[in-house]
PDB file of N, CA and C in Angstrom:
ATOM      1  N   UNK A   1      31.762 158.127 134.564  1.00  0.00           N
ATOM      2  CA  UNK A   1      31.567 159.473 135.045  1.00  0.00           C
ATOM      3  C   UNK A   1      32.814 159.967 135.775  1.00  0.00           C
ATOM      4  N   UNK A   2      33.370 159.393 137.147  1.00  0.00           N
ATOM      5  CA  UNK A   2      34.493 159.872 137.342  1.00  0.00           C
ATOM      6  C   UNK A   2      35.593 159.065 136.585  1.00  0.00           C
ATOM      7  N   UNK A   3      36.579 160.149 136.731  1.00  0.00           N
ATOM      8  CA  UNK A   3      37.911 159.292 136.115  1.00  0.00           C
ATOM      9  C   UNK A   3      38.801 158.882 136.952  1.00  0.00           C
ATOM     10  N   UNK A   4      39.514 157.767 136.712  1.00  0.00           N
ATOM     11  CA  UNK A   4      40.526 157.367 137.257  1.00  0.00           C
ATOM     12  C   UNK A   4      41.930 158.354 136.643  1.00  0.00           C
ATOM     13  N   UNK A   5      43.240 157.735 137.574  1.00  0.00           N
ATOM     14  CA  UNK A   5      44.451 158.621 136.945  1.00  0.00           C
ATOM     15  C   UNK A   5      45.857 157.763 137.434  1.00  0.00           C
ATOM     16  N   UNK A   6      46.251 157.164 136.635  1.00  0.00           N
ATOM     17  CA  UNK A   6      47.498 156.333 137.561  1.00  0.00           C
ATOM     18  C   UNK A   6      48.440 157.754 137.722  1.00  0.00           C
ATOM     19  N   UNK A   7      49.077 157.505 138.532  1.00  0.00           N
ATOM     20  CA  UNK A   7      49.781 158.913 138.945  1.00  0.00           C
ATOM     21  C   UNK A   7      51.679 158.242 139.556  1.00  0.00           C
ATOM     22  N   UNK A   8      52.321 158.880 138.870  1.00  0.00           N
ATOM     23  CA  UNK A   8      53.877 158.465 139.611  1.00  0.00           C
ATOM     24  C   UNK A   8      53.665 158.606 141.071  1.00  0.00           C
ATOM     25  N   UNK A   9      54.150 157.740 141.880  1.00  0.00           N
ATOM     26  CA  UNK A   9      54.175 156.911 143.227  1.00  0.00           C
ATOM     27  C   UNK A   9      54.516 157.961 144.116  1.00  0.00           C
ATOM     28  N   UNK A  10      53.828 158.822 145.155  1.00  0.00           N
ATOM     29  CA  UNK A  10      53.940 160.092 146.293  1.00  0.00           C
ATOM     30  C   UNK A  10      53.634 159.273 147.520  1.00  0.00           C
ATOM     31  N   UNK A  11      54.428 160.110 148.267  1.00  0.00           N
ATOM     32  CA  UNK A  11      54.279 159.593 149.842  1.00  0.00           C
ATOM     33  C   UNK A  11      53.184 160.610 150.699  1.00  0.00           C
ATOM     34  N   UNK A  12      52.403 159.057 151.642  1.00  0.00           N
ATOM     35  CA  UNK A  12      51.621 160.021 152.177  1.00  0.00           C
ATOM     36  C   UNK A  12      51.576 159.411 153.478  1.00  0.00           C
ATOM     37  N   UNK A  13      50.679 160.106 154.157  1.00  0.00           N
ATOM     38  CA  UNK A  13      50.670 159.533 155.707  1.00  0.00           C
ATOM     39  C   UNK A  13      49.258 159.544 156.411  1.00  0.00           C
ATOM     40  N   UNK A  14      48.989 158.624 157.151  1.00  0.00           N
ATOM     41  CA  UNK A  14      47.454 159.013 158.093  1.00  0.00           C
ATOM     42  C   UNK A  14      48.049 158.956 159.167  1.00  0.00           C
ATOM     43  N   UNK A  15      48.141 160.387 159.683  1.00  0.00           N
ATOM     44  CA  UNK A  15      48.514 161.105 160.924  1.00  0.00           C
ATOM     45  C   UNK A  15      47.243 160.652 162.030  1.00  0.00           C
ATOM     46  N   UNK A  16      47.930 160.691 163.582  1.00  0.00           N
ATOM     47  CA  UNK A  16      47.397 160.787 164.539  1.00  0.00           C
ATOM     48  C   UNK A  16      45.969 161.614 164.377  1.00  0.00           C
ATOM     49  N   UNK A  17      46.072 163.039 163.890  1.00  0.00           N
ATOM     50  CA  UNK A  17      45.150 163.676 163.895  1.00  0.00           C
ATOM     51  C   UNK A  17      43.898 163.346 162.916  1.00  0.00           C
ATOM     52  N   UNK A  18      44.457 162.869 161.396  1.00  0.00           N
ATOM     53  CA  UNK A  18      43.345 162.350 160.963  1.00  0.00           C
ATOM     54  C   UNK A  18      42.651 160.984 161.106  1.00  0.00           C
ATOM     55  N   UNK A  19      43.231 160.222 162.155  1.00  0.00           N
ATOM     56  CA  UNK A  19      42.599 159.072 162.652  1.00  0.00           C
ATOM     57  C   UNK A  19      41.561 159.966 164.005  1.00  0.00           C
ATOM     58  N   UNK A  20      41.967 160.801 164.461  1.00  0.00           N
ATOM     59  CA  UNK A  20      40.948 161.325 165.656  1.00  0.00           C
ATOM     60  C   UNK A  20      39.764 161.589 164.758  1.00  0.00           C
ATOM     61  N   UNK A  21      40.008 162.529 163.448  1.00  0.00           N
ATOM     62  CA  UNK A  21      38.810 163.074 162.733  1.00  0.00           C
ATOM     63  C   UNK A  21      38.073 162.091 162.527  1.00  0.00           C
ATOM     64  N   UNK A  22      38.366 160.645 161.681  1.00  0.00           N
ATOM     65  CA  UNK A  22      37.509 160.030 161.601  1.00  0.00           C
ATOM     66  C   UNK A  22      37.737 158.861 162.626  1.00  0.00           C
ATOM     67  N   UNK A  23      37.201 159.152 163.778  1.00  0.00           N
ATOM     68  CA  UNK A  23      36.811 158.398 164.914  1.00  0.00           C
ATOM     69  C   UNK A  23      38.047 156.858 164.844  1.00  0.00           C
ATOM     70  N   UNK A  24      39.267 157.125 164.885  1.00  0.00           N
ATOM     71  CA  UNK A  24      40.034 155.846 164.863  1.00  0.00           C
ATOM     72  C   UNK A  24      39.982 154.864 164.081  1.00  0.00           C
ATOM     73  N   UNK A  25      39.488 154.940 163.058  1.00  0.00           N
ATOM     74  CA  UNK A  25      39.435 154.426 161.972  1.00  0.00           C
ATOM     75  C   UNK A  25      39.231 154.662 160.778  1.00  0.00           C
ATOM     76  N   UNK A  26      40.201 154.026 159.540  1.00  0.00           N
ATOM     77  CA  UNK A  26      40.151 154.581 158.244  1.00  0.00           C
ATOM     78  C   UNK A  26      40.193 153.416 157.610  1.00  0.00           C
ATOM     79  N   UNK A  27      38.499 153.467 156.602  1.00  0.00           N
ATOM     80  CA  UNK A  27      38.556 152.319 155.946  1.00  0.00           C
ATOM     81  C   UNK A  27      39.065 152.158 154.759  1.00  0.00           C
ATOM     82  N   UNK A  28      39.555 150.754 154.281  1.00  0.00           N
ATOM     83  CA  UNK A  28      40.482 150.811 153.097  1.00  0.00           C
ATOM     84  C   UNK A  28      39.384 149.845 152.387  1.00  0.00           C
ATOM     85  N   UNK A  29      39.010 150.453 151.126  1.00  0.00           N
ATOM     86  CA  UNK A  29      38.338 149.792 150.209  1.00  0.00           C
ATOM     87  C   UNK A  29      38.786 149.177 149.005  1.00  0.00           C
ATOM     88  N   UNK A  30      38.269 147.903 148.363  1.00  0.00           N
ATOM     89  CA  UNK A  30      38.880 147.295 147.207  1.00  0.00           C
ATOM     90  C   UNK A  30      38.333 148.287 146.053  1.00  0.00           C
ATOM     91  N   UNK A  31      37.478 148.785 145.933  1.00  0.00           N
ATOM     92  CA  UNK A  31      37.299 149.615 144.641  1.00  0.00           C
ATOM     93  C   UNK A  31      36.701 151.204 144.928  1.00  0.00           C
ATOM     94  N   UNK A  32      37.142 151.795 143.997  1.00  0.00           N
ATOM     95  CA  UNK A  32      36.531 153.413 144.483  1.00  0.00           C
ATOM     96  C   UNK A  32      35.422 153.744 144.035  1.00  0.00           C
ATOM     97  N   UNK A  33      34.697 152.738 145.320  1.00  0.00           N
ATOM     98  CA  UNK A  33      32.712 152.631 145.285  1.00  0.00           C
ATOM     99  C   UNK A  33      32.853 153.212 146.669  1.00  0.00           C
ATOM    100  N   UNK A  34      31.392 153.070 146.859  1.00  0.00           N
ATOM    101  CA  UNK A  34      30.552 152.994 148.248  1.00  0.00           C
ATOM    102  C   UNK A  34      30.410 151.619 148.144  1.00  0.00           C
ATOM    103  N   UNK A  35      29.663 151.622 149.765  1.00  0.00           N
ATOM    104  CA  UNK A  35      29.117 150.541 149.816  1.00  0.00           C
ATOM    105  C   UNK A  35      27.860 150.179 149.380  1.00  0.00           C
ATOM    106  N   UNK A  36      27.086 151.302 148.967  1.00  0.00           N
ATOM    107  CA  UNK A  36      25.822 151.214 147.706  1.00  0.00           C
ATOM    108  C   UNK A  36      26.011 150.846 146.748  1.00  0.00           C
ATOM    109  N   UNK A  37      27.343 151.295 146.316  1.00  0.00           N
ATOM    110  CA  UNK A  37      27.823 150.717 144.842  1.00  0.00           C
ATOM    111  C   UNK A  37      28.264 150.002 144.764  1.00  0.00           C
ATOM    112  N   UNK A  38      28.707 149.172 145.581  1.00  0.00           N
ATOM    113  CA  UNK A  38      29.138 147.398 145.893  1.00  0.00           C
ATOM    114  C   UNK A  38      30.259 147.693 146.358  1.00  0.00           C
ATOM    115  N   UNK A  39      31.241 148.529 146.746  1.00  0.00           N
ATOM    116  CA  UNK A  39      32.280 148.372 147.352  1.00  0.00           C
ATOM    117  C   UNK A  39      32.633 147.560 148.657  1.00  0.00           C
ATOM    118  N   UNK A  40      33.679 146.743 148.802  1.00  0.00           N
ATOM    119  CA  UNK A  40      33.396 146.412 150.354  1.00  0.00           C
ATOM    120  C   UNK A  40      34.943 146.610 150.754  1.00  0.00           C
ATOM    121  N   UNK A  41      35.027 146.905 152.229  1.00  0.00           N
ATOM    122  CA  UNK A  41      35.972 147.230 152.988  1.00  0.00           C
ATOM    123  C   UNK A  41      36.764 145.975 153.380  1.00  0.00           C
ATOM    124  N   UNK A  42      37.777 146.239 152.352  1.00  0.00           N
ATOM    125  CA  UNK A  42      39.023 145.243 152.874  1.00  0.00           C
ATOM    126  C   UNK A  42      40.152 145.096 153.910  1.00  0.00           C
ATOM    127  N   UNK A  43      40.518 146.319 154.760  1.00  0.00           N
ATOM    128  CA  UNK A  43      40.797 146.699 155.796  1.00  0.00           C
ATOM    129  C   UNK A  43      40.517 147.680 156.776  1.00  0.00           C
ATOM    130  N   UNK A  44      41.034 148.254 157.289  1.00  0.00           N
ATOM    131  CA  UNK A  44      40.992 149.396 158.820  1.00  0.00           C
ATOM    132  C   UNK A  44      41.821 149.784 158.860  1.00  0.00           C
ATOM    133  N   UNK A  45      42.935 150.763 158.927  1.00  0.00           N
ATOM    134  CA  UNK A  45      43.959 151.422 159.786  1.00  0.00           C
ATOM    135  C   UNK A  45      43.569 152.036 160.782  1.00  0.00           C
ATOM    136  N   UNK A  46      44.219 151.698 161.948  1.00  0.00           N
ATOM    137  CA  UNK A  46      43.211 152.124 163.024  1.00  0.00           C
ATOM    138  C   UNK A  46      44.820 152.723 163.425  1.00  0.00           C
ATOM    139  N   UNK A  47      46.427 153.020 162.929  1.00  0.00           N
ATOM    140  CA  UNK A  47      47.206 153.577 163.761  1.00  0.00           C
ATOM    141  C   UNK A  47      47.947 154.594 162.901  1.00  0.00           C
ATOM    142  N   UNK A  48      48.687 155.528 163.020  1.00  0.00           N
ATOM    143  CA  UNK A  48      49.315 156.227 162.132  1.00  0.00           C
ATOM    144  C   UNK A  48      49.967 155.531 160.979  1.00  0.00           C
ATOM    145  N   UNK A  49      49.901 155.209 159.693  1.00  0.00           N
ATOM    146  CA  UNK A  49      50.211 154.298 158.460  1.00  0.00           C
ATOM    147  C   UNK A  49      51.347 155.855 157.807  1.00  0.00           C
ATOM    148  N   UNK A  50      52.440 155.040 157.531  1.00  0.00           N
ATOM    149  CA  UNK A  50      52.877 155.576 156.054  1.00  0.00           C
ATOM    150  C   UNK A  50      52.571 155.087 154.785  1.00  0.00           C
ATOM    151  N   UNK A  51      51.802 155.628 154.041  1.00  0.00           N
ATOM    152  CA  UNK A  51      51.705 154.759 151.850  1.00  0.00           C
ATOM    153  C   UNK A  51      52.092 155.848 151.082  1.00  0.00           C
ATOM    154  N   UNK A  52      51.967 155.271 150.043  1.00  0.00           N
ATOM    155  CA  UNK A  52      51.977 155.520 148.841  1.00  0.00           C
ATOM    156  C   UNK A  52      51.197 155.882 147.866  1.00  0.00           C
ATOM    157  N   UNK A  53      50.013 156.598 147.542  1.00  0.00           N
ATOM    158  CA  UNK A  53      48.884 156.947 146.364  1.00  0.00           C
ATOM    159  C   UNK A  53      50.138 156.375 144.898  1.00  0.00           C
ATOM    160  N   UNK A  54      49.351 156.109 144.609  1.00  0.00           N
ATOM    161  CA  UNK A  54      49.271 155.297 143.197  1.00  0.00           C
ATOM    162  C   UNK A  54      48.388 155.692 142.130  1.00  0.00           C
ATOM    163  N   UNK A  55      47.408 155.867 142.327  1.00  0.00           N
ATOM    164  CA  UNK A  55      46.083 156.072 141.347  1.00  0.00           C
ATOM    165  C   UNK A  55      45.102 157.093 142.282  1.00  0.00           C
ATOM    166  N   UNK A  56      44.430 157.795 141.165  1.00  0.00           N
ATOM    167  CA  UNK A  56      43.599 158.398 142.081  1.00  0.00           C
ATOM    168  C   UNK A  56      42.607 158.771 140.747  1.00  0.00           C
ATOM    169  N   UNK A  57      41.277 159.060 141.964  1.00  0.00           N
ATOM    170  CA  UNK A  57      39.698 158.905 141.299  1.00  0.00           C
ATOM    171  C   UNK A  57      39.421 160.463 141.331  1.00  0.00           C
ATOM    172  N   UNK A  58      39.322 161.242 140.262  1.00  0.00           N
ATOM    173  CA  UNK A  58      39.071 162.473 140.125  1.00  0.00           C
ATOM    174  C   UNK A  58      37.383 162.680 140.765  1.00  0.00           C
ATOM    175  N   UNK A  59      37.193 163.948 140.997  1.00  0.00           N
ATOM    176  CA  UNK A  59      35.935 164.518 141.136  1.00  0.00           C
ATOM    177  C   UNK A  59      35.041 164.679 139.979  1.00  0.00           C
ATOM    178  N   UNK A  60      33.792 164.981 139.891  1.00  0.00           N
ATOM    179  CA  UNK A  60      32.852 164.668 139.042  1.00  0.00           C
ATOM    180  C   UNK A  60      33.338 165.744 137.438  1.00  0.00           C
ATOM    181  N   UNK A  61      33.959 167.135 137.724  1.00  0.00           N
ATOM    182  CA  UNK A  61      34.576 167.696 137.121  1.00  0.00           C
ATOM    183  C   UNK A  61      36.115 167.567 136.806  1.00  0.00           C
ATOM    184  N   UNK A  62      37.082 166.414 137.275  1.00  0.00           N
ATOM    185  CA  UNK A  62      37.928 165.986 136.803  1.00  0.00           C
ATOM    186  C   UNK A  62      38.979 167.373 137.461  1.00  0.00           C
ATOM    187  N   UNK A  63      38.418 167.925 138.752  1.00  0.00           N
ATOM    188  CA  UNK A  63      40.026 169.120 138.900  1.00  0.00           C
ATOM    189  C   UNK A  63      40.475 167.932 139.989  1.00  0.00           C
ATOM    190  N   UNK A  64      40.204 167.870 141.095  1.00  0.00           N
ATOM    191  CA  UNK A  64      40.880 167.133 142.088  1.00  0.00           C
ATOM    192  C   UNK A  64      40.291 165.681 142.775  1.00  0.00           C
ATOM    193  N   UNK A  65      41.234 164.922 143.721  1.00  0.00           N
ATOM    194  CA  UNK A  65      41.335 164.069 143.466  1.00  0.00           C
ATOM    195  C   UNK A  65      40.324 163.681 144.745  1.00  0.00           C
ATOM    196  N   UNK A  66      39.658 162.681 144.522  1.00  0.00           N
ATOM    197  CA  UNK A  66      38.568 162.285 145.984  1.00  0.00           C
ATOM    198  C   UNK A  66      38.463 161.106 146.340  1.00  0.00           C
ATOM    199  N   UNK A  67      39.447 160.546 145.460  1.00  0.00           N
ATOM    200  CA  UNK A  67      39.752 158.813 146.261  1.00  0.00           C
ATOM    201  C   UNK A  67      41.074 158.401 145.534  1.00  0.00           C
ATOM    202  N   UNK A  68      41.670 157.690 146.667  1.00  0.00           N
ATOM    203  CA  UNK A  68      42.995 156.904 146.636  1.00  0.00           C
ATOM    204  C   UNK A  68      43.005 155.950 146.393  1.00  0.00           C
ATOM    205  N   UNK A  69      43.893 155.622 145.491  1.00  0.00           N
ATOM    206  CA  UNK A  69      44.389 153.705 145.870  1.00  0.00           C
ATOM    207  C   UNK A  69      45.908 154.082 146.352  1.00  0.00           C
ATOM    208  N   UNK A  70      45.766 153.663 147.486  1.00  0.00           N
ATOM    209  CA  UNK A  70      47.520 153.635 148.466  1.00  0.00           C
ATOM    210  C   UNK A  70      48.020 152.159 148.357  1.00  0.00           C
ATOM    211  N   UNK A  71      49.016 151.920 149.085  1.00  0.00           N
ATOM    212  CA  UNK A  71      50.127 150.692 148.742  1.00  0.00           C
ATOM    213  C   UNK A  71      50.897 151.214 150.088  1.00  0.00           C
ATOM    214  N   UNK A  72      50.477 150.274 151.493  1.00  0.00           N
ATOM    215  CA  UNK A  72      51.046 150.597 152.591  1.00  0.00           C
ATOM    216  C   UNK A  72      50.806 149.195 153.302  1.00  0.00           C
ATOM    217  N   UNK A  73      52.129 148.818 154.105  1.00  0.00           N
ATOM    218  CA  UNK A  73      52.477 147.838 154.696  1.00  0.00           C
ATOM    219  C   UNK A  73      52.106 146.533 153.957  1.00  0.00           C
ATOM    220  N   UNK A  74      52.559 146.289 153.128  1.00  0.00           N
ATOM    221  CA  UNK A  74      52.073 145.323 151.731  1.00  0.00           C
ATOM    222  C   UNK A  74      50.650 145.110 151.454  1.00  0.00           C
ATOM    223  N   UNK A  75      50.100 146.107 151.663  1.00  0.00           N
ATOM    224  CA  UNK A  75      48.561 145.785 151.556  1.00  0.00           C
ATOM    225  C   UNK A  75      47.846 147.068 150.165  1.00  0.00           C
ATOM    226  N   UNK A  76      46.499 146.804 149.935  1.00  0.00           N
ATOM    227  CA  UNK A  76      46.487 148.280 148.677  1.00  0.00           C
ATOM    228  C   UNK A  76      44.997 148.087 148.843  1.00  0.00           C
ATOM    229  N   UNK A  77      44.563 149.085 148.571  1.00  0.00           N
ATOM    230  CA  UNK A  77      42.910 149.501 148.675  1.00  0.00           C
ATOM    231  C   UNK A  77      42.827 151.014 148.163  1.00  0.00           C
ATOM    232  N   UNK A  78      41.648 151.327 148.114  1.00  0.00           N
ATOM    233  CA  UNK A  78      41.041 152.621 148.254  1.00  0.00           C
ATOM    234  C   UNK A  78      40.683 153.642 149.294  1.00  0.00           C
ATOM    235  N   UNK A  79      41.065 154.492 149.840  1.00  0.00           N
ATOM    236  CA  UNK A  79      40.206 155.280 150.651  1.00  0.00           C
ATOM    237  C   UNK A  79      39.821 156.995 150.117  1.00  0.00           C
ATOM    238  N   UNK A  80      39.191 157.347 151.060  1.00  0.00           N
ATOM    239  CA  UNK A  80      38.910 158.893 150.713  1.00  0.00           C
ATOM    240  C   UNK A  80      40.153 159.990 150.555  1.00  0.00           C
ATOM    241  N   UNK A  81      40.044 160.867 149.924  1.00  0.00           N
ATOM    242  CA  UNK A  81      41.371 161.309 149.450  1.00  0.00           C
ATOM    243  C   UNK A  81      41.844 162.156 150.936  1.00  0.00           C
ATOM    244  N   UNK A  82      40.439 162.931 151.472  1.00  0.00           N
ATOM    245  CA  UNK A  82      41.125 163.178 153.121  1.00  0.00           C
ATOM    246  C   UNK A  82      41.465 162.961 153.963  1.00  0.00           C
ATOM    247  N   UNK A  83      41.685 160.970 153.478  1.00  0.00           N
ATOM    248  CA  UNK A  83      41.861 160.618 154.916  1.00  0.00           C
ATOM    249  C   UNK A  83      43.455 159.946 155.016  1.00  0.00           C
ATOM    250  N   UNK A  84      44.411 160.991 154.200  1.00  0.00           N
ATOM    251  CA  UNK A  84      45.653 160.560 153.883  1.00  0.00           C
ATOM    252  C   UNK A  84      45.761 162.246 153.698  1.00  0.00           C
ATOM    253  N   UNK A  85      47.449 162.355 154.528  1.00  0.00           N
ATOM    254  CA  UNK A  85      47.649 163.838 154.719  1.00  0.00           C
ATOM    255  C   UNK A  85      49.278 163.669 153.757  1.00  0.00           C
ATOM    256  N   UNK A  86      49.296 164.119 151.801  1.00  0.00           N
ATOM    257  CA  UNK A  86      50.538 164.229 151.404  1.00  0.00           C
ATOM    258  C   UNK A  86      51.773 164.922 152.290  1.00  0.00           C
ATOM    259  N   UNK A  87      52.977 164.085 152.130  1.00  0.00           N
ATOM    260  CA  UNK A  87      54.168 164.502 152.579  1.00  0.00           C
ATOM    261  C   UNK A  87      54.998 165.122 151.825  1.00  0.00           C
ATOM    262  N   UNK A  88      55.902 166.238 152.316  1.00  0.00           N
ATOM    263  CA  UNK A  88      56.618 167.145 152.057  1.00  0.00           C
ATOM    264  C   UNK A  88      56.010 168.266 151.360  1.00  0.00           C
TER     265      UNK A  88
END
């Protein structure tokens, strides 16, 4: 149902401000599930991170994008596509 999209390598950032939004923490998931759908949380960023999006999980209509796989501080997971603010 949704699609995936490998995408050439963009820089992104989880700013101060979007760690306040979601309460100091941003979870990084191994697959772009829930945790209903078996996903489980392989890390936390709990401080301002610079990554990289890599791939991304389109919306149910395929316009935009609603989950990440990033590549930051040698580590890679999934998170929500808002909880990474693109640079430049």
């Amino acid at each position: 149902m949704f699609k995936n999209r490998e995408v050439e390598a963009y820089a992104v950032s989880v700013t101060p401000a979007i760690l306040e939004k979601w309460n100091g923490e941003i979870r990084v998931w191994d697959t772009p599930q829930s945790a209903i759908e078996g996903g489980q949380v392989v890390d936390k960023i709990t401080a301002p991170t610079d990554a990289s999006v890599v791939e991304e999980q389109m919306d149910m209509f395929g316009s935009i994008p609603q989950r990440a796989r990033i590549q930051y501080s040698g580590k890679e997971g999934w998170v929500i596509y808002d909880m990474v603010e693109k640079k430049g």
